[in-house]
C-alpha atoms as a PDB file:
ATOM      1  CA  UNK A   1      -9.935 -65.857   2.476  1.00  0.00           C
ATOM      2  CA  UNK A   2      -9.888 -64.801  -1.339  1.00  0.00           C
ATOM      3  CA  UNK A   3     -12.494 -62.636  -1.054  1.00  0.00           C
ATOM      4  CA  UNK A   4     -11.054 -60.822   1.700  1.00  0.00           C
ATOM      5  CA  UNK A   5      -7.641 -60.198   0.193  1.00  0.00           C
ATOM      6  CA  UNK A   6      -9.481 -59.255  -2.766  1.00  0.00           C
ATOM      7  CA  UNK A   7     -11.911 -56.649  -1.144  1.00  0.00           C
ATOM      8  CA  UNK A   8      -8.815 -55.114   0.715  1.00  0.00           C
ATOM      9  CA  UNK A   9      -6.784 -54.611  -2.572  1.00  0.00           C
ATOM     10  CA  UNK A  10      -9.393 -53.587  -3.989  1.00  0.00           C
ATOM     11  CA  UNK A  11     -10.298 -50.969  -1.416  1.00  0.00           C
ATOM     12  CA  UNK A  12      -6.546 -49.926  -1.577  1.00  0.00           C
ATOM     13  CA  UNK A  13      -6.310 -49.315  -4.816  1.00  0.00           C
ATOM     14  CA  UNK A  14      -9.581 -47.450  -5.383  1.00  0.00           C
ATOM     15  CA  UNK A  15      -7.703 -44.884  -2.208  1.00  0.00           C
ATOM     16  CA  UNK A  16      -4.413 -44.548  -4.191  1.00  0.00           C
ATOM     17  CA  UNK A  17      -5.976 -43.557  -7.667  1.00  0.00           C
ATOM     18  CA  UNK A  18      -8.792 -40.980  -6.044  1.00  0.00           C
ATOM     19  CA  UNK A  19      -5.762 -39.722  -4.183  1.00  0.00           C
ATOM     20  CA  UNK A  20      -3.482 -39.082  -7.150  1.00  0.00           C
ATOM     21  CA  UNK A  21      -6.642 -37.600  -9.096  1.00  0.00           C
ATOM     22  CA  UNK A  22      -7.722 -35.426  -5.961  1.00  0.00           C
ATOM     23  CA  UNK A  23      -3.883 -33.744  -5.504  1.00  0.00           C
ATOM     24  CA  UNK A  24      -3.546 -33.526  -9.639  1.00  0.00           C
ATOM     25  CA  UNK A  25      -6.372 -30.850  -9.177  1.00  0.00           C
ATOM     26  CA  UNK A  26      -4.561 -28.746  -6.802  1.00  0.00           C
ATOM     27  CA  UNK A  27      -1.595 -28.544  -8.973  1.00  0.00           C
ATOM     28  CA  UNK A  28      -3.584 -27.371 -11.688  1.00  0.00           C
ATOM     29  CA  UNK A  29      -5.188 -24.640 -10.048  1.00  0.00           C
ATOM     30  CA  UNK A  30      -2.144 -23.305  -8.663  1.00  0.00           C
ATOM     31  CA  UNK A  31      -0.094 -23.412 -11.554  1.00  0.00           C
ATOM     32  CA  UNK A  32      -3.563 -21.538 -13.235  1.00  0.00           C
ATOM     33  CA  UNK A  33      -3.721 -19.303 -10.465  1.00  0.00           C
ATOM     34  CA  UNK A  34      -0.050 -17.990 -11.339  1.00  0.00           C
ATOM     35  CA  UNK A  35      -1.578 -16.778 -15.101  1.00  0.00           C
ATOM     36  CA  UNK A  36      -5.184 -16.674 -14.313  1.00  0.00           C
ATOM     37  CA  UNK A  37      -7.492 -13.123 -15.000  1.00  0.00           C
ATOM     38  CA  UNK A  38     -10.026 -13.851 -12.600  1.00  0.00           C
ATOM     39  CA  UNK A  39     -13.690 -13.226 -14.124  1.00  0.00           C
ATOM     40  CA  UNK A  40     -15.597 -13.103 -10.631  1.00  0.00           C
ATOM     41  CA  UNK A  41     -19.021 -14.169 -10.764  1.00  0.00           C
ATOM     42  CA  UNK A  42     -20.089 -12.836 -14.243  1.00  0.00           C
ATOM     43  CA  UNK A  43     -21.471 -15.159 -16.307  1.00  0.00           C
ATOM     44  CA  UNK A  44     -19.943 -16.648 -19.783  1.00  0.00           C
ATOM     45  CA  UNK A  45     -21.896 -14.316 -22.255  1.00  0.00           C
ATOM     46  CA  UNK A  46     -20.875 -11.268 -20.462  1.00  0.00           C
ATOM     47  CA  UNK A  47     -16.989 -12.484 -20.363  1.00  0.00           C
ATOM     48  CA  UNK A  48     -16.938 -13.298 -23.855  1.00  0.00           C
ATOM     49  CA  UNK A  49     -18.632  -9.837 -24.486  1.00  0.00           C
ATOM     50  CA  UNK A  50     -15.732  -8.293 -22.846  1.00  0.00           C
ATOM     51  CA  UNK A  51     -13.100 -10.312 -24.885  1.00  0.00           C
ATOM     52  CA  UNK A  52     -14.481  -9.087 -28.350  1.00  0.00           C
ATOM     53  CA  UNK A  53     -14.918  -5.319 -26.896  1.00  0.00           C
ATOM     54  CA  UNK A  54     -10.884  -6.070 -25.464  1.00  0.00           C
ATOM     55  CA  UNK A  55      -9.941  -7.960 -29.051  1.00  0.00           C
ATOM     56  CA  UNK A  56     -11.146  -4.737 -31.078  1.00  0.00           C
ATOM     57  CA  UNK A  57      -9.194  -2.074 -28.761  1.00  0.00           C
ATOM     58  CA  UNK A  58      -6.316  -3.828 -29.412  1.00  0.00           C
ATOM     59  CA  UNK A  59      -7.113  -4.992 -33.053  1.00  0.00           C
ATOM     60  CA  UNK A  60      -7.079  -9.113 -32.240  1.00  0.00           C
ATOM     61  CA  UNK A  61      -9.731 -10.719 -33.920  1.00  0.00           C
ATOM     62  CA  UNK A  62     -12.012 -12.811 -31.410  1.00  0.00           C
ATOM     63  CA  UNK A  63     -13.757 -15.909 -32.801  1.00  0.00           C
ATOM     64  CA  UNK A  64     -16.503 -17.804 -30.565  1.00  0.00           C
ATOM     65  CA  UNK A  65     -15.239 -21.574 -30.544  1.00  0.00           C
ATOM     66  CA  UNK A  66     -17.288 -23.094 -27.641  1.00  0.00           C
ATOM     67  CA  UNK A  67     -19.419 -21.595 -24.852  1.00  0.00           C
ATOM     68  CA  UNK A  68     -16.575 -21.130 -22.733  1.00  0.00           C
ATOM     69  CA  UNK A  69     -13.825 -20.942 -25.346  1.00  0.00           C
ATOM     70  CA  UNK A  70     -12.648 -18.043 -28.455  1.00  0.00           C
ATOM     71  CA  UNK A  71      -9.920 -17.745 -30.024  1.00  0.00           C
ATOM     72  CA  UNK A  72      -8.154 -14.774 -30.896  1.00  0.00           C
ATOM     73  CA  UNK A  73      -6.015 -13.480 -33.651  1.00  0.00           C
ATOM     74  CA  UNK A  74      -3.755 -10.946 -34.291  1.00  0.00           C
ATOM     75  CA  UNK A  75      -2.036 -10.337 -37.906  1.00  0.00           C
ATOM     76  CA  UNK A  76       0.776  -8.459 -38.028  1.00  0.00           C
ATOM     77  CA  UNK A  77       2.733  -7.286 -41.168  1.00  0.00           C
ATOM     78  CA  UNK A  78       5.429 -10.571 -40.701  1.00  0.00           C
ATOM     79  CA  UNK A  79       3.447 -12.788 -38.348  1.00  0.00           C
ATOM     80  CA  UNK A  80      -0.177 -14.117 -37.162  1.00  0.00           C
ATOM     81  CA  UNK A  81      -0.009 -14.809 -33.312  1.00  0.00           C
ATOM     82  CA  UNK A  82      -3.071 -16.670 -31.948  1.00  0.00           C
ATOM     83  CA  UNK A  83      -4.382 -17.854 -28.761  1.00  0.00           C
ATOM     84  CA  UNK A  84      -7.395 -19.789 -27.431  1.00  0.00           C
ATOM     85  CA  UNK A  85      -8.946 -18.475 -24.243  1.00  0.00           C
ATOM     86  CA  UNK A  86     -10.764 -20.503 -21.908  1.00  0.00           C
ATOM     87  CA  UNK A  87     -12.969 -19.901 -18.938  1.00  0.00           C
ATOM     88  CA  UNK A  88     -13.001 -22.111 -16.030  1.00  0.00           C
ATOM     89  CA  UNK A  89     -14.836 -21.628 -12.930  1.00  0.00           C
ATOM     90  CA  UNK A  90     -14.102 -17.814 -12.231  1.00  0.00           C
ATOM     91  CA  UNK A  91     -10.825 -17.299 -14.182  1.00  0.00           C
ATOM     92  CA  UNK A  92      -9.704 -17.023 -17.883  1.00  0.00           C
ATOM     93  CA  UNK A  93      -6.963 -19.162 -19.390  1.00  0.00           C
ATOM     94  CA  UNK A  94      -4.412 -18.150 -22.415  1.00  0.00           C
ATOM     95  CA  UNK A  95      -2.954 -21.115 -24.221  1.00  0.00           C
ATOM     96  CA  UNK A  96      -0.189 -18.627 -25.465  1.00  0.00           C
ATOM     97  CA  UNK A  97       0.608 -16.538 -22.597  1.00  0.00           C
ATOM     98  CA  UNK A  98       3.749 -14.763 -23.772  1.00  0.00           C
ATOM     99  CA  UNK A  99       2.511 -12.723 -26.908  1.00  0.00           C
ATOM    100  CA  UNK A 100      -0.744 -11.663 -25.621  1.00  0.00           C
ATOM    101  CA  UNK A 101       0.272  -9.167 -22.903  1.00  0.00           C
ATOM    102  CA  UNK A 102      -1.494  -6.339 -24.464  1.00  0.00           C
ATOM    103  CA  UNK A 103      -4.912  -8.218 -25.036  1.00  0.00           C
ATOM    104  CA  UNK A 104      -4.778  -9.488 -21.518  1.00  0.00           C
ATOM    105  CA  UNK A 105      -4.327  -5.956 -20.355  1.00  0.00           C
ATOM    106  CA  UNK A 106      -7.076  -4.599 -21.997  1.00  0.00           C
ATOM    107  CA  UNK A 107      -9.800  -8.227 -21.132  1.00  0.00           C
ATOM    108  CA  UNK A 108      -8.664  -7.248 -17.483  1.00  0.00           C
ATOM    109  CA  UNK A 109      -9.503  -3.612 -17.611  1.00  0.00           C
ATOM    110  CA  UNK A 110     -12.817  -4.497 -19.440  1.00  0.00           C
ATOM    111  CA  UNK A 111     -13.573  -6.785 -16.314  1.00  0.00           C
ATOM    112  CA  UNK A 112     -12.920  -4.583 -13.936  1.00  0.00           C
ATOM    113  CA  UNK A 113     -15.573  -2.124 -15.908  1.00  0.00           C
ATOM    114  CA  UNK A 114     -17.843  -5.253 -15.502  1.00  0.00           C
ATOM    115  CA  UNK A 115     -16.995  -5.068 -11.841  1.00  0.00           C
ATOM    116  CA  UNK A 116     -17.720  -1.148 -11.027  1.00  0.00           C
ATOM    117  CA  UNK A 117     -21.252  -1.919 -13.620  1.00  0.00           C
ATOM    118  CA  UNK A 118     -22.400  -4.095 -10.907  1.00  0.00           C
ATOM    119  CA  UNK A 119     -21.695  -2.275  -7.551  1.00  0.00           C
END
């Protein structure tokens, strides 16, 4: 009888926590979708080649920090703004979404050059 009441609580809690994990990930990706420049299908080195050619049109310094991570910099005459930028299955993230407007402007229209390259 223990070993059934154990197998069954067992089996009940292994279905709550894949549950939680499995609805966590939806959240994410919406709440990344809301931000997200989409990257299509191109491949990291080709991204993070149109991040440095974005970064010096708009004079933000792009370091590589990862394969799938930089980090960019802008100094200005009172303040340094900086962001990290990841990519993640098809779709760039900012971690500081508010003062990078104009670099995300010009990493989108450098995709979309990646885009009409490839048609």
């Amino acid at each position: 009888m223990n070993k059934v009441l154990t197998l069954a609580l067992v089996s009940a809690l292994t279905l709550v926590l894949s549950t939680g994990c499995s609805s966590k990930g939806n959240i994410m990706d919406a709440e990344a979708s809301k931000e997200a420049l989409y990257t299509n299908s191109h491949s990291n080195e080709k991204v993070i080649n149109a991040i440095v050619r974005a970064g010096a049109k708009t004079n933000w310094k792009i370091t590589k920090f990862k394969s799938n991570e930089v980090v960019a910099e802008k100094v200005g005459s009172s303040q340094t703004v900086s962001s990290s930028i990841k990519m993640f299955d098809g779709y760039l993230e900012f971690s500081n979404n508010s003062e990078t407007s104009d670099l995300r402007s010009a990493i989108k229209s450098e995709l979309e050059n990646l885009d009409k390259a490839h048609r």
